[in-house]
C-alpha atoms as a PDB file:
ATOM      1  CA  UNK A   1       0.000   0.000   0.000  1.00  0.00           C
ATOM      2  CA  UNK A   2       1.047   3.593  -1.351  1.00  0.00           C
ATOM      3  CA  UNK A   3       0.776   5.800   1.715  1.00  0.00           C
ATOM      4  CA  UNK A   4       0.673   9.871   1.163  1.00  0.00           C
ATOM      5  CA  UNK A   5       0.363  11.870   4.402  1.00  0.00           C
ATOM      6  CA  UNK A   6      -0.845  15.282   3.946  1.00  0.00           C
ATOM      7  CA  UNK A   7      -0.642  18.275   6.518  1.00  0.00           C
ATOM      8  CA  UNK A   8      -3.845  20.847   5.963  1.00  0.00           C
ATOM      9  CA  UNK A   9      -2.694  24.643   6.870  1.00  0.00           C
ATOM     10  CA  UNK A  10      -0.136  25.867   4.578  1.00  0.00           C
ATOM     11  CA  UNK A  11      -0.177  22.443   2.573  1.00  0.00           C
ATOM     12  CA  UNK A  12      -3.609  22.026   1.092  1.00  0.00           C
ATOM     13  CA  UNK A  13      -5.118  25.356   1.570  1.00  0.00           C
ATOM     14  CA  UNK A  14      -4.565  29.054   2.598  1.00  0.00           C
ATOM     15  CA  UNK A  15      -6.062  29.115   6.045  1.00  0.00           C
ATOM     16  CA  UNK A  16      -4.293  32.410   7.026  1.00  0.00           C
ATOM     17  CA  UNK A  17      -6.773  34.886   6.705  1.00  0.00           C
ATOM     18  CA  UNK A  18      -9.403  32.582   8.896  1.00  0.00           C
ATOM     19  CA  UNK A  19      -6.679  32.090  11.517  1.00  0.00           C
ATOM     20  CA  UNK A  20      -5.839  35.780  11.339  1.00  0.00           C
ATOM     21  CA  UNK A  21      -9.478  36.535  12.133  1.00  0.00           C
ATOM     22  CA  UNK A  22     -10.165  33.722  15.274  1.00  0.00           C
ATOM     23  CA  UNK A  23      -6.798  34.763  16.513  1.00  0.00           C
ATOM     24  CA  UNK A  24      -7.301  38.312  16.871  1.00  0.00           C
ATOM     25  CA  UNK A  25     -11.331  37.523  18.139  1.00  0.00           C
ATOM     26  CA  UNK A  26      -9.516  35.397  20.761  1.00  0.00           C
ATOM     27  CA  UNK A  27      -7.390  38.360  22.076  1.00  0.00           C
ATOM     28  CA  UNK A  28     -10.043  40.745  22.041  1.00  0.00           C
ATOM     29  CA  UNK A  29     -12.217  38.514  24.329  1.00  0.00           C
ATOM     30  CA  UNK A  30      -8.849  38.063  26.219  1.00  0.00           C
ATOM     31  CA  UNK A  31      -7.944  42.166  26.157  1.00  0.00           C
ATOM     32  CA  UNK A  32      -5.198  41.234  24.616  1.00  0.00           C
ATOM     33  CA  UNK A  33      -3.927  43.531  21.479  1.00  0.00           C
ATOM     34  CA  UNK A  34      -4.889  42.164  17.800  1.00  0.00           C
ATOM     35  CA  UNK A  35      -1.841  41.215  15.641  1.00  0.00           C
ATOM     36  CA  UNK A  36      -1.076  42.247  12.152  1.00  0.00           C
ATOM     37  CA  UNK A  37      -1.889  40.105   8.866  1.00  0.00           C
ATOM     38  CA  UNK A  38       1.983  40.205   8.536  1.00  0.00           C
ATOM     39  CA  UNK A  39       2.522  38.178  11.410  1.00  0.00           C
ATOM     40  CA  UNK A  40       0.269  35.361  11.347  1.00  0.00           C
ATOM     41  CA  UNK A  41       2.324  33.034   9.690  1.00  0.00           C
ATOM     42  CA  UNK A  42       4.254  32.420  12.912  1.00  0.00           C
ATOM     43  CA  UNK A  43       1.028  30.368  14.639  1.00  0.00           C
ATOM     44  CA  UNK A  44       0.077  28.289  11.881  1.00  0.00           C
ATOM     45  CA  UNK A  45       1.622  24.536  12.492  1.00  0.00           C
ATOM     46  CA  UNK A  46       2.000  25.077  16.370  1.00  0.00           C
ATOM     47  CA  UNK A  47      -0.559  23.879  18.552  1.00  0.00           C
ATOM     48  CA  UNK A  48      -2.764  26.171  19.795  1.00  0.00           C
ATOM     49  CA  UNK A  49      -1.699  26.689  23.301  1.00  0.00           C
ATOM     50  CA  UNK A  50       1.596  27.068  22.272  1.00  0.00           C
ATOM     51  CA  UNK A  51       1.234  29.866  19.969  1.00  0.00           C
ATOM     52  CA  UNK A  52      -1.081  31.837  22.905  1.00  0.00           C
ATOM     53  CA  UNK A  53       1.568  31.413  25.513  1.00  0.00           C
ATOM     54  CA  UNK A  54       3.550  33.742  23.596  1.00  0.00           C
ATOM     55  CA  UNK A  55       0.729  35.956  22.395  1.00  0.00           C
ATOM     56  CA  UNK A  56      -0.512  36.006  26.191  1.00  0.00           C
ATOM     57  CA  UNK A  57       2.820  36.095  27.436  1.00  0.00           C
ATOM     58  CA  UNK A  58       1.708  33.592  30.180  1.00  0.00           C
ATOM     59  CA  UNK A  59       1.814  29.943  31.110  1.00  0.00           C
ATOM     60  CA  UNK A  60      -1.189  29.590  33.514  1.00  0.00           C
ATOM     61  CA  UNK A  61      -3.181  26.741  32.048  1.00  0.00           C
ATOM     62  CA  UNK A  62      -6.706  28.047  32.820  1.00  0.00           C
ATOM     63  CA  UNK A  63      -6.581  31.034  30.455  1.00  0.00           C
ATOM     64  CA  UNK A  64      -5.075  29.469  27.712  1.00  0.00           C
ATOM     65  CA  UNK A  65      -7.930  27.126  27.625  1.00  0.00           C
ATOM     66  CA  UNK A  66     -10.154  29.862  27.558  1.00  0.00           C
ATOM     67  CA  UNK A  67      -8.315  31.665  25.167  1.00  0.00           C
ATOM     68  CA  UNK A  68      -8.218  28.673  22.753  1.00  0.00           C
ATOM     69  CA  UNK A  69     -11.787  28.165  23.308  1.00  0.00           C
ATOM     70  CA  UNK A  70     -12.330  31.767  21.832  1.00  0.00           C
ATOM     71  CA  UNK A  71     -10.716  30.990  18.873  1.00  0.00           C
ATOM     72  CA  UNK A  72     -12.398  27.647  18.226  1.00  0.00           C
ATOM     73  CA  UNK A  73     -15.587  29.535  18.668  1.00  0.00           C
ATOM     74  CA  UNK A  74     -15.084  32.138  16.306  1.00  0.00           C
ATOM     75  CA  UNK A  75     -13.003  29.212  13.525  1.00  0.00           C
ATOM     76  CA  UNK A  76     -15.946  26.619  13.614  1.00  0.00           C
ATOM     77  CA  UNK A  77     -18.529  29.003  13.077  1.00  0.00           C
ATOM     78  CA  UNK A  78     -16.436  31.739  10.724  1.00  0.00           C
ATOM     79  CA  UNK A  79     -12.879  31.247  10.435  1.00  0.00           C
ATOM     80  CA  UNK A  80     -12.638  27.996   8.494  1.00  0.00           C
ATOM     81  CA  UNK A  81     -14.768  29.064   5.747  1.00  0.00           C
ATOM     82  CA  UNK A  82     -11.868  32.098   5.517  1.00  0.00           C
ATOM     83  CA  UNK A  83      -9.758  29.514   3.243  1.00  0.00           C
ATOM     84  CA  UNK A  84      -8.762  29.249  -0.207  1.00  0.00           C
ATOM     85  CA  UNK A  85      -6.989  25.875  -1.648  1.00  0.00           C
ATOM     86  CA  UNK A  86      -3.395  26.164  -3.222  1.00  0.00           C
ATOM     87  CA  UNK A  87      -3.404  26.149  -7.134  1.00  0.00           C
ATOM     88  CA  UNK A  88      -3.569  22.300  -8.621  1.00  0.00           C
ATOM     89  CA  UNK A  89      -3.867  20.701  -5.197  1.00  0.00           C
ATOM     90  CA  UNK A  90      -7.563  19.081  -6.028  1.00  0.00           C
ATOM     91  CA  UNK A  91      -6.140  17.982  -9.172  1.00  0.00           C
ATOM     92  CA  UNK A  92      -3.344  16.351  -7.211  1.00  0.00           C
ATOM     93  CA  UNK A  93      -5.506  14.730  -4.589  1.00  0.00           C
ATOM     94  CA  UNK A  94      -7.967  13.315  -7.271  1.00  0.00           C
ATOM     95  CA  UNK A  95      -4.818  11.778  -9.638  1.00  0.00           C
ATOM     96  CA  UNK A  96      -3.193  10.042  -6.351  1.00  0.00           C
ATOM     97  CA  UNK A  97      -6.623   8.722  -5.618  1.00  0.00           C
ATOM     98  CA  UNK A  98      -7.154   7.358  -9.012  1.00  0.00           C
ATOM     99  CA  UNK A  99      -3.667   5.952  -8.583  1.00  0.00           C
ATOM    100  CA  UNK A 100      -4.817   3.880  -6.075  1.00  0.00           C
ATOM    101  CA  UNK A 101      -2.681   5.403  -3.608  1.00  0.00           C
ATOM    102  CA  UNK A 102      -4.181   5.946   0.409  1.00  0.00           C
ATOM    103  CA  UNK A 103      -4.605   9.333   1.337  1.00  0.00           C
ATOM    104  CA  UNK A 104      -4.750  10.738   4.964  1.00  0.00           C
ATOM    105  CA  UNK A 105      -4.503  13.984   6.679  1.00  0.00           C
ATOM    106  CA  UNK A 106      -2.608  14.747   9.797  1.00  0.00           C
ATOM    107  CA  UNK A 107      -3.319  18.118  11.330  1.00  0.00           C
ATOM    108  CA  UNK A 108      -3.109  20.310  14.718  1.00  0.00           C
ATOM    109  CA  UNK A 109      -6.542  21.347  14.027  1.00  0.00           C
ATOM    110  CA  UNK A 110      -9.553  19.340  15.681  1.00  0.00           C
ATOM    111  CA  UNK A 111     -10.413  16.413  13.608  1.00  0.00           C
ATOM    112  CA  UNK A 112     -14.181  17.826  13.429  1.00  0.00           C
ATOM    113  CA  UNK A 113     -13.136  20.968  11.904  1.00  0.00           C
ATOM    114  CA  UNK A 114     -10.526  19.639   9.126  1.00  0.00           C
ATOM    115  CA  UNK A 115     -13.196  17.652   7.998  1.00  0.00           C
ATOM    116  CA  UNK A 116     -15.255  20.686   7.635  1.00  0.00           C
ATOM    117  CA  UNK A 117     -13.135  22.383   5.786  1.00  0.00           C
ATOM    118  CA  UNK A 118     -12.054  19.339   3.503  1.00  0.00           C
ATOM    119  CA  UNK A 119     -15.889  18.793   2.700  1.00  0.00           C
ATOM    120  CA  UNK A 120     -15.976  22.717   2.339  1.00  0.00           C
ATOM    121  CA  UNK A 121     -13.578  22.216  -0.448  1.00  0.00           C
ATOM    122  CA  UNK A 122     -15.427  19.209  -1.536  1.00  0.00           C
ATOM    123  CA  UNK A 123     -12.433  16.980  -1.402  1.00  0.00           C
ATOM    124  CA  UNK A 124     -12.736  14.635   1.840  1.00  0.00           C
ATOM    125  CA  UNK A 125     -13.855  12.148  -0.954  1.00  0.00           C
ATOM    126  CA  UNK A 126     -10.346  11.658  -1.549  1.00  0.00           C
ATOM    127  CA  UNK A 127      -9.046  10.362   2.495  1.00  0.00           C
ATOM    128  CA  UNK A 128      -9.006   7.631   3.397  1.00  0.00           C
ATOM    129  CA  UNK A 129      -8.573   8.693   6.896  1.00  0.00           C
ATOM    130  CA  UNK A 130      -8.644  12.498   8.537  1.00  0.00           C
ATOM    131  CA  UNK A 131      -6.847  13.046  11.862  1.00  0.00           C
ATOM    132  CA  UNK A 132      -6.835  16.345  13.901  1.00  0.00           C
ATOM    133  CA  UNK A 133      -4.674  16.025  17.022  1.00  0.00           C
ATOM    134  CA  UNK A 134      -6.213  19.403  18.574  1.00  0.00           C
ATOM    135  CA  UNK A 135      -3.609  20.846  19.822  1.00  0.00           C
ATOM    136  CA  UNK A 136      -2.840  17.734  22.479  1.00  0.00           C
ATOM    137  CA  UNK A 137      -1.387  15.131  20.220  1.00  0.00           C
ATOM    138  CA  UNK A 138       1.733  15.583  18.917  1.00  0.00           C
ATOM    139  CA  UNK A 139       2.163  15.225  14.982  1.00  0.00           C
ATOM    140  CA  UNK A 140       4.890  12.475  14.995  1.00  0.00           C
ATOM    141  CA  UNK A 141       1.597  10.548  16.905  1.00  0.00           C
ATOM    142  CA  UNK A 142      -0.523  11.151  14.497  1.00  0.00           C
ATOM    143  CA  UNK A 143       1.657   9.979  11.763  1.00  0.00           C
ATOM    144  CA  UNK A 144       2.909   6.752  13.823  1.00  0.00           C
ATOM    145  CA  UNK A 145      -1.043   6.220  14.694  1.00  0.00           C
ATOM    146  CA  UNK A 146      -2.052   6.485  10.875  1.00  0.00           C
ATOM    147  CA  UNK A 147       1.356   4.371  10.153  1.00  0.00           C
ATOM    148  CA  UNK A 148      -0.141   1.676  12.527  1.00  0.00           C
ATOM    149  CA  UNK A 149      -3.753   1.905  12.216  1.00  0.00           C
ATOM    150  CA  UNK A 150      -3.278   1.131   8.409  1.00  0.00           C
ATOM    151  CA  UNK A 151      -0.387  -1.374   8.196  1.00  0.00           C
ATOM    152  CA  UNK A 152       1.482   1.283   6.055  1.00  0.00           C
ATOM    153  CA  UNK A 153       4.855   0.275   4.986  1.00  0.00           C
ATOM    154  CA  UNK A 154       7.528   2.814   5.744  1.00  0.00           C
ATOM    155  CA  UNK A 155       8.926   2.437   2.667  1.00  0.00           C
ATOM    156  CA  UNK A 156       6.170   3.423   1.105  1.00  0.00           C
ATOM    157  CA  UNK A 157       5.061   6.189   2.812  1.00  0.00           C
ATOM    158  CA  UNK A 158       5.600   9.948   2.811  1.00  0.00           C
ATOM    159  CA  UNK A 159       4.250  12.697   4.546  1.00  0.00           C
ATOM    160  CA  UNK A 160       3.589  16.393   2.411  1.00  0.00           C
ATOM    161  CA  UNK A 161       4.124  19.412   4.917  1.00  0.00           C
ATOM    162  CA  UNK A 162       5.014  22.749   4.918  1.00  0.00           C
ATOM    163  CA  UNK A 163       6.735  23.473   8.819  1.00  0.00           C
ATOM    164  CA  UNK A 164       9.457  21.794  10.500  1.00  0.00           C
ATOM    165  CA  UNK A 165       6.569  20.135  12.504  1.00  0.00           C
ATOM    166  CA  UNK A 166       5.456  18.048   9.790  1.00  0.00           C
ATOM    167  CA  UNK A 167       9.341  16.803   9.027  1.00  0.00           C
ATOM    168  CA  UNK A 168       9.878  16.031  12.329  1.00  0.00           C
ATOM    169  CA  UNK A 169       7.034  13.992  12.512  1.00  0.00           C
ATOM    170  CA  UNK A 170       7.937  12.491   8.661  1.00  0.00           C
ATOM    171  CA  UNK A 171      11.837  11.489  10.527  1.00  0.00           C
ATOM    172  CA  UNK A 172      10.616  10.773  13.568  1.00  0.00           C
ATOM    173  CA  UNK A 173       8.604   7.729  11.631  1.00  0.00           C
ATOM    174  CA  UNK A 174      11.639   7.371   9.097  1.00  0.00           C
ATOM    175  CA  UNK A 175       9.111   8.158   6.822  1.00  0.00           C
ATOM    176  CA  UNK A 176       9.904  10.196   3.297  1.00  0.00           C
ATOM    177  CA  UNK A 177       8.871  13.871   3.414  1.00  0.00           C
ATOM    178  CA  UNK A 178       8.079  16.287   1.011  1.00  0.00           C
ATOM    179  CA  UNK A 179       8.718  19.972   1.942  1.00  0.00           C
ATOM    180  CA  UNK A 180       5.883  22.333   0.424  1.00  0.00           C
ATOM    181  CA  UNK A 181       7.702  25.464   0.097  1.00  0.00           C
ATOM    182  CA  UNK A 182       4.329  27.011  -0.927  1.00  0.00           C
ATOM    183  CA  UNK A 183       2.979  27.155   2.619  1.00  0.00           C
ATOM    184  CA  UNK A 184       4.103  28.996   5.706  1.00  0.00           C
ATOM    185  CA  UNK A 185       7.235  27.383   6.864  1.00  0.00           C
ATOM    186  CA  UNK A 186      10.375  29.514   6.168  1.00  0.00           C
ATOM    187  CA  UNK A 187      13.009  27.784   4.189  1.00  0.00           C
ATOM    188  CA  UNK A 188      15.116  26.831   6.458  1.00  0.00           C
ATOM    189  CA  UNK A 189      12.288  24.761   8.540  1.00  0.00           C
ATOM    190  CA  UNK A 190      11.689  22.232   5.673  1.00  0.00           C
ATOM    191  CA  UNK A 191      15.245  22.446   4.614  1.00  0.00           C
ATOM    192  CA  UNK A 192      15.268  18.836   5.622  1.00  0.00           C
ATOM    193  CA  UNK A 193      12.959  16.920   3.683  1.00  0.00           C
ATOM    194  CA  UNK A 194      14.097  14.796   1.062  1.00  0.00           C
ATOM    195  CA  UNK A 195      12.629  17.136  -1.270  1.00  0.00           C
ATOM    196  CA  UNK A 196      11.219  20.396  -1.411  1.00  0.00           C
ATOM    197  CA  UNK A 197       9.546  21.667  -4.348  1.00  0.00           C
ATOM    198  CA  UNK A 198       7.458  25.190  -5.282  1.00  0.00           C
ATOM    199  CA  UNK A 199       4.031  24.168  -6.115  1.00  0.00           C
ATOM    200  CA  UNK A 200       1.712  21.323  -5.891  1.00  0.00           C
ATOM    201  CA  UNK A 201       1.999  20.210  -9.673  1.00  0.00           C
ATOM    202  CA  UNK A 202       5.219  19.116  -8.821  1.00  0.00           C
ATOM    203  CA  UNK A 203       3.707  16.787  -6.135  1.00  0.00           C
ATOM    204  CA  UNK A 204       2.746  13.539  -8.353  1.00  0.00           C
ATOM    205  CA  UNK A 205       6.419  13.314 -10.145  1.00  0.00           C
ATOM    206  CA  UNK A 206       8.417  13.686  -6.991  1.00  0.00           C
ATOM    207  CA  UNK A 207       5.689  11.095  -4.875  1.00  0.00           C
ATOM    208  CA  UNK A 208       6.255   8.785  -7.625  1.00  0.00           C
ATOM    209  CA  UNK A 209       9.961   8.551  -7.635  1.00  0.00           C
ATOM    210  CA  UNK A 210       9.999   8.118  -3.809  1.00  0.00           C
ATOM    211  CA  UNK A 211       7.428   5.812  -2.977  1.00  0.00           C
ATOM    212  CA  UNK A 212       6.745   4.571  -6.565  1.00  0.00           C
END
């Protein structure tokens, strides 16, 4: 079995400007200042809690639950629909289907909401399997879980990300990984992978060579 691994944010679609909005909602309800469009970048991969412990500049558990619960009131409702998919990806994802390859997501987000914005984009036809660790389980879980779950052979398996979060997770699983330089990772973070390419219609040639 051909296993391809996709990340969401920054991989498959532009989620920044729905991000950008339940962020800044969040730190209003919190009284905490907005930040700028410029900036968001920087909280897309993380989990959640992470990214408000430096927004917040605090560590006390309490109100960064409440403050992530601001934000996933304002993205289920609002945010997610703020999202537009990267040029050729549905094209990609409907080839590697037809190709008989298994397709499965691996996100921060909640599992609920990256299937809403997959069917949003009518493409969850495509997965064979959608997992959203929600800002508790680690990516290199999700991967190893998916990995498992499935009976995936390594060898034949490679995980499509855009941060250093999603190579980790591809090495930690000795795994192939394909760095999308389109998304919101600086260069440097995906510098790792054993490829990175510049647009998603490069995706099918490079998958093919690695994982045949």
């Amino acid at each position: 079995m051909r296993t391809v691994i996709f990340d969401l944010d920054g991989t498959i679609s532009d989620s920044s400007g729905g991000i950008l909005q339940s962020i800044n909602y969040a730190l209003n309800r919190m009284n905490a200042p907005a930040i700028l469009p410029a900036e968001v970048g920087r909280y897309i991969g993380p989990p959640l809690r992470d990214s408000f412990v430096g927004l917040l500049k605090t560590t006390d558990d309490a109100t960064l639950k409440e403050a992530v619960r601001f934000f996933r009131e304002d993205y289920t409702t609002a945010g997610y629909k703020i999202n537009e998919l990267y040029e050729g990806i549905a094209e990609v994802l409907s080839q590697l289907a037809e190709r008989d390859y298994h397709i499965f997501i691996a996100t921060t987000k909640q599992t609920d909401i990256a299937r809403d914005v997959l069917s949003h984009f009518q493409l969850d036809q495509y997965f064979h399997g959608i997992y959203g660790g929600a800002s508790e389980i680690p990516k290199p879980e999700l991967v190893r879980h998916i990995l498992t779950e499935y009976n995936c052979m390594k060898g034949k398996s490679i995980l499509v990300g855009d941060t250093h979060y999603d190579i980790h997770a591809a090495k930690t699983n000795t795994i192939f990984s394909i760095g999308a330089a389109w998304g919101f990772g600086e260069d440097s973070e995906i510098s790792e992978a054993d490829v990175v390419i510049d647009s998603p219609k490069k995706l099918i040639k490079h998958i093919e060579r690695l994982i045949g």
